[in-house]
Protein backbone atom coordinates (compact mmCIF):
# COMPACT_ATOMS: atom_id res chain seq x y z
CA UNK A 1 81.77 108.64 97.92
CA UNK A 2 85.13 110.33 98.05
CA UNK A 3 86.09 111.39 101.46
CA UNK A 4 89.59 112.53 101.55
CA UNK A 5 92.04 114.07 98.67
CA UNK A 6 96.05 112.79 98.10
CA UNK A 7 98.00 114.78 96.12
CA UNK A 8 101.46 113.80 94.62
CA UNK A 9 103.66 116.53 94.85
CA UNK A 10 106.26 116.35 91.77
CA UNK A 11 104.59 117.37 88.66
CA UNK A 12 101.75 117.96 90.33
CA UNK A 13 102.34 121.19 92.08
CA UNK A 14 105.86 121.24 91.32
CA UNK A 15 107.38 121.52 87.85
CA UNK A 16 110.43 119.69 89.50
CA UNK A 17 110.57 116.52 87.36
CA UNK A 18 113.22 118.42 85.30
CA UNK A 19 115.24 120.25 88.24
CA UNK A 20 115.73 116.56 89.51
CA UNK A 21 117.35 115.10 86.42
CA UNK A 22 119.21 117.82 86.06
CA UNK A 23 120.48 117.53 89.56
CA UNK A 24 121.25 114.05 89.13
CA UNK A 25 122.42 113.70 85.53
CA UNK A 26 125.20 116.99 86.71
CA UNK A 27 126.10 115.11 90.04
CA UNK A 28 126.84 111.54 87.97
CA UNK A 29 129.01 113.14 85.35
CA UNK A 30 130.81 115.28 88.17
CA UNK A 31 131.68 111.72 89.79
CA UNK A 32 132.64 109.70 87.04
CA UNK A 33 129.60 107.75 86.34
CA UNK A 34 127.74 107.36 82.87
CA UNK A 35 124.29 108.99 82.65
CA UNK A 36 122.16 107.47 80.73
CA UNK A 37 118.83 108.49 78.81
CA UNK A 38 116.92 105.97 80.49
CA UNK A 39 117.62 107.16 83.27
CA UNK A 40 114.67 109.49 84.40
CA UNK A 41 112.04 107.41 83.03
CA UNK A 42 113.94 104.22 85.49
CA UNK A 43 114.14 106.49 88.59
CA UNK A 44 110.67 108.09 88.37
CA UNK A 45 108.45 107.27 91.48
CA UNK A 46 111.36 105.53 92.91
CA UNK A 47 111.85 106.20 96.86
CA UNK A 48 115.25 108.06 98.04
CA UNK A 49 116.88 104.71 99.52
CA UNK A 50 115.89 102.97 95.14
CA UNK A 51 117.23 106.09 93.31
CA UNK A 52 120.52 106.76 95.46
CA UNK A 53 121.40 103.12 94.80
CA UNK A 54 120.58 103.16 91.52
CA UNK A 55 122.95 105.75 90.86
CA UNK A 56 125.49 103.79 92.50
CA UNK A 57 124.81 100.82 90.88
CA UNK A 58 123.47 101.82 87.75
CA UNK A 59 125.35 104.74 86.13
CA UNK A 60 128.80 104.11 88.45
CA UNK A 61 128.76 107.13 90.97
CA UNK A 62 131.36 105.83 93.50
CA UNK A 63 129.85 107.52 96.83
CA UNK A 64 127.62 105.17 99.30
CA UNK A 65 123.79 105.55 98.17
CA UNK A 66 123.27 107.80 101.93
CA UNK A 67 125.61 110.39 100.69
CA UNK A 68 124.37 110.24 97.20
CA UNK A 69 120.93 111.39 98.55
CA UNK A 70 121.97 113.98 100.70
CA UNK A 71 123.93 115.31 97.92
CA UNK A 72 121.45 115.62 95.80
CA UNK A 73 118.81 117.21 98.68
CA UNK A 74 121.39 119.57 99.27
CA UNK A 75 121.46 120.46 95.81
CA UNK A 76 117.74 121.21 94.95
CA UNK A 77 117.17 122.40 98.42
CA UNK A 78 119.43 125.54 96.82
CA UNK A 79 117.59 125.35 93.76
CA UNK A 80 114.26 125.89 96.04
CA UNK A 81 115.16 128.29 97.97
CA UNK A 82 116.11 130.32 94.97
CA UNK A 83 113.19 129.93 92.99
CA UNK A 84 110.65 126.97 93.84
CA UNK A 85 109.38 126.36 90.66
CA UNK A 86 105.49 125.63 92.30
CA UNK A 87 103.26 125.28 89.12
CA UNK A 88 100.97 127.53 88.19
CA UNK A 89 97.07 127.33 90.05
CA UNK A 90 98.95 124.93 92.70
CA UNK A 91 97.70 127.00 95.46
CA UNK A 92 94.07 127.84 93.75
CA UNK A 93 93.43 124.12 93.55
CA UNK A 94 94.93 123.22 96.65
CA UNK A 95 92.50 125.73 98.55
CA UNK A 96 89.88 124.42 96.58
CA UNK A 97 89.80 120.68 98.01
CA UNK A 98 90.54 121.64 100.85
CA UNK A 99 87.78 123.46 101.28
CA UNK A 100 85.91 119.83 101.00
CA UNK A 101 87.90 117.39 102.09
CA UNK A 102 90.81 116.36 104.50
CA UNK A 103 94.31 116.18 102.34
CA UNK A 104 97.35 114.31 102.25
CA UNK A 105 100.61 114.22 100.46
CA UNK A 106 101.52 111.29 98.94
CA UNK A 107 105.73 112.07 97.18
CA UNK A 108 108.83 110.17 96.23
CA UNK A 109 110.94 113.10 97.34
CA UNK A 110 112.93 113.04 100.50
CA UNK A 111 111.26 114.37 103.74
CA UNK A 112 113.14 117.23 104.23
CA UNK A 113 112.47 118.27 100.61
CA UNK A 114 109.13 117.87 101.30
CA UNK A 115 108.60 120.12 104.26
CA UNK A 116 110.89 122.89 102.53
CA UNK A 117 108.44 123.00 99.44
CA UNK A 118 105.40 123.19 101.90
CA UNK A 119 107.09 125.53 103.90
CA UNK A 120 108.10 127.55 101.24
CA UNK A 121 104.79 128.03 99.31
CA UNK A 122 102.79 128.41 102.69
CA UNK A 123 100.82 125.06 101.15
CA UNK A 124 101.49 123.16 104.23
CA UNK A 125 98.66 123.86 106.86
CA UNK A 126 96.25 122.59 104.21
CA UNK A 127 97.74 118.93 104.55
CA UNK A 128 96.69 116.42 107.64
CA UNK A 129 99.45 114.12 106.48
CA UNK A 130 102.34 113.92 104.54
CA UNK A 131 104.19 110.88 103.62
CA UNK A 132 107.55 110.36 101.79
CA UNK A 133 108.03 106.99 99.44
CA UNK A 134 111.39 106.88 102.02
CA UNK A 135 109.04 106.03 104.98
CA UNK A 136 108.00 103.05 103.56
CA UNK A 137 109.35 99.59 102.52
CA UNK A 138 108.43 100.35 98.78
CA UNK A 139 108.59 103.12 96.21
CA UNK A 140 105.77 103.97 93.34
CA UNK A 141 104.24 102.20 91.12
CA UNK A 142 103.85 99.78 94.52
CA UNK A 143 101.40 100.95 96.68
CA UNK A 144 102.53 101.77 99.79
CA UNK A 145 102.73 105.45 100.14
CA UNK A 146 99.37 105.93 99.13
CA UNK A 147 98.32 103.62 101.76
CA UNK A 148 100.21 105.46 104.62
CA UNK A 149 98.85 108.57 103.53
CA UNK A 150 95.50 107.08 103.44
CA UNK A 151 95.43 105.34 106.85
CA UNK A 152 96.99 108.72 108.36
CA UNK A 153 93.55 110.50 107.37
CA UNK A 154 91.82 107.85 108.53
CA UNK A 155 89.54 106.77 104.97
CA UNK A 156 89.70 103.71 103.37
CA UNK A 157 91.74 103.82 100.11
CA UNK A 158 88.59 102.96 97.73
CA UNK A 159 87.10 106.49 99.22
CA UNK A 160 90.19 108.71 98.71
CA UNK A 161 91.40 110.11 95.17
CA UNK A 162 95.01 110.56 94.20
CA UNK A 163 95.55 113.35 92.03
CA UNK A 164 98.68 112.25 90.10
CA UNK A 165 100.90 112.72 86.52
CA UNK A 166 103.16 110.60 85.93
CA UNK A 167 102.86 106.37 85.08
CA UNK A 168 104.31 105.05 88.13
CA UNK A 169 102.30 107.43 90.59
CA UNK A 170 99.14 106.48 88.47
CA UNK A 171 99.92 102.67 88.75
CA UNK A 172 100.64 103.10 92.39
CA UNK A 173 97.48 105.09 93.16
CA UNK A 174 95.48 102.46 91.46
CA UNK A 175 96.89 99.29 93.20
CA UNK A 176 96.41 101.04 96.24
CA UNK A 177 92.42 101.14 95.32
CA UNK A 178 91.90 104.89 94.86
CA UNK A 179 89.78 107.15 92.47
CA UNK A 180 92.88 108.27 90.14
CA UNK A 181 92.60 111.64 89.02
CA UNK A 182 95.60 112.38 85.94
CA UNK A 183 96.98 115.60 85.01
CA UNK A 184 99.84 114.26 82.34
CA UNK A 185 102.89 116.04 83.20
CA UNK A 186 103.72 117.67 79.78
CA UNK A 187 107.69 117.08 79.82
CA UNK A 188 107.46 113.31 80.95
CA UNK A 189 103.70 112.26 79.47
CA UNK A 190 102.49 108.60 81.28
CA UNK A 191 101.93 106.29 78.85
CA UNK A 192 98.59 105.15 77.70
CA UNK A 193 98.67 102.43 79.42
CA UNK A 194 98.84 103.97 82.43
CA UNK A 195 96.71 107.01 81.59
CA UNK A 196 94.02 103.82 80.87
CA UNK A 197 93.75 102.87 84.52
CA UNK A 198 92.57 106.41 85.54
CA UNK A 199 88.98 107.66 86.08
CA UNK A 200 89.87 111.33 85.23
CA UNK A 201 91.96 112.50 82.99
CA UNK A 202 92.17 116.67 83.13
CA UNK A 203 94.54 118.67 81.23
CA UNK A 204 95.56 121.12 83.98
CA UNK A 205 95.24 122.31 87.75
CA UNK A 206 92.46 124.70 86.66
CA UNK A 207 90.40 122.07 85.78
CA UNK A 208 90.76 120.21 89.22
CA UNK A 209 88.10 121.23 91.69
CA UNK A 210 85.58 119.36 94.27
CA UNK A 211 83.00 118.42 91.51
CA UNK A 212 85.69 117.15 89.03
CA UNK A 213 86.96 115.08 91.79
CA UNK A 214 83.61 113.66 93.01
C-alpha cells in the first residue's frame, strides 16, 4: 500500500533539463573548456558537488568546482525568475496527490534552486520534505536522495512511489525500493532499460493521479 508520494523535480514539473545544458554548455565555452555531446546524458542525476567537478575535470573549465556551481545557480536563478518554465498540469497533479498522501521532493538541483522554483510556483506548502542530491554522500542513479526524502516523511521506501523521467532518477528510485512511476521526459527519453524497471509508465502529468499511483 502506497503511503507517501516523491516527486523529482527536473523534467518532472520543470521543463529545465534543457535550460541546464544550456547554462552549462554557454558557461564552458565562455571559460575555455570543450563541451562535449556527452555531456548532458554524463551529468544527468548527478549531485551539484559530481557535476561542478565534472566540468572541471571533464570539459577543462579552469574555476574550482564551488564557484563553478554557484555560477551556474546564479545563472538559471535569472532564467527563473524571468520565466520558470514549470510544465504544464504541474500544479493540477501536484494538488491531486496531495490531496492523498504526504509528499516529498526528491532533485539533483542545488538547494537554493530548489526553494526558488517552489517558491516561485506557490508548489511549496504541498511538500513535507525536500531533499537536494547535494545533501547527501551520493548523486542519482544511487539511492540516497530517495532515501532521505523517504525517512523525512517517515514511510518505508517499499511504500512510497517516485514519480520520475529520466534513467538515472528511475534507476535511483528503484534501488532505493520504491513503486516507480515514469513520465519519459520527451527531449532526453530514458532508455528502455531503464523504462523496464518501472511499474508505471504514463505519457504525461494529466495522466498522474491517486488511482494511477496506487
Amino acid at each position: 500500500m502506497i503511503e507517501a508520494v516523491v516527486f523529482d523535480l527536473d523534467g518532472v514539473l520543470l521543463d529545465s533539463e534543457q535550460v541546464w545544458d544550456g547554462v552549462r554548455e554557454q558557461l564552458t565555452t565562455e571559460h575555455g573548456g570543450r563541451w562535449q555531446d556527452r555531456a548532458h546524458v554524463e551529468m544527468m542525476g548527478m549531485s551539484s558537488v559530481e557535476w561542478s567537478r565534472y566540468m572541471h575535470d571533464e570539459l577543462g573549465v579552469p574555476d574550482v568546482p564551488e564557484k563553478i556551481s554557484a555560477e551556474v545557480v546564479r545563472r538559471l536563478e535569472d532564467v527563473y525568475r524571468e520565466r520558470l518554465p514549470l510544465i504544464d498540469g504541474a500544479r493540477e497533479a501536484v494538488e491531486r496527490l496531495a490531496a492523498s498522501w504526504p509528499l516529498g521532493l526528491a532533485s539533483s538541483s542545488n538547494r537554493e534552486l530548489i526553494d526558488l522554483v517552489l517558491e516561485l510556483s506557490k508548489l511549496a506548502p504541498f511538500f513535507s520534505v525536500t531533499v537536494s542530491s547535494e545533501e547527501v554522500a551520493r548523486g542519482k542513479p544511487a539511492p540516497d536522495v530517495y532515501l532521505e526524502a523517504t525517512r523525512g516523511l517517515g514511510v518505508p521506501p517499499e511504500r512510497c512511489a517516485a514519480v520520475e523521467d529520466s534513467r538515472n532518477g528511475i534507476r535511483a528510485a528503484k534501488a532505493a525500493g520504491m513503486r516507480v512511476v515514469a513520465i519519459p521526459n520527451p527531449h532526453f527519453p530514458p532508455d528502455e532499460a531503464a523504462l523496464e524497471l518501472a511499474d508505471l509508465t504514463l505519457g504525461s502529468l494529466g495522466e498522474l493521479s491517486p488511482t494511477t499511483v496506487a
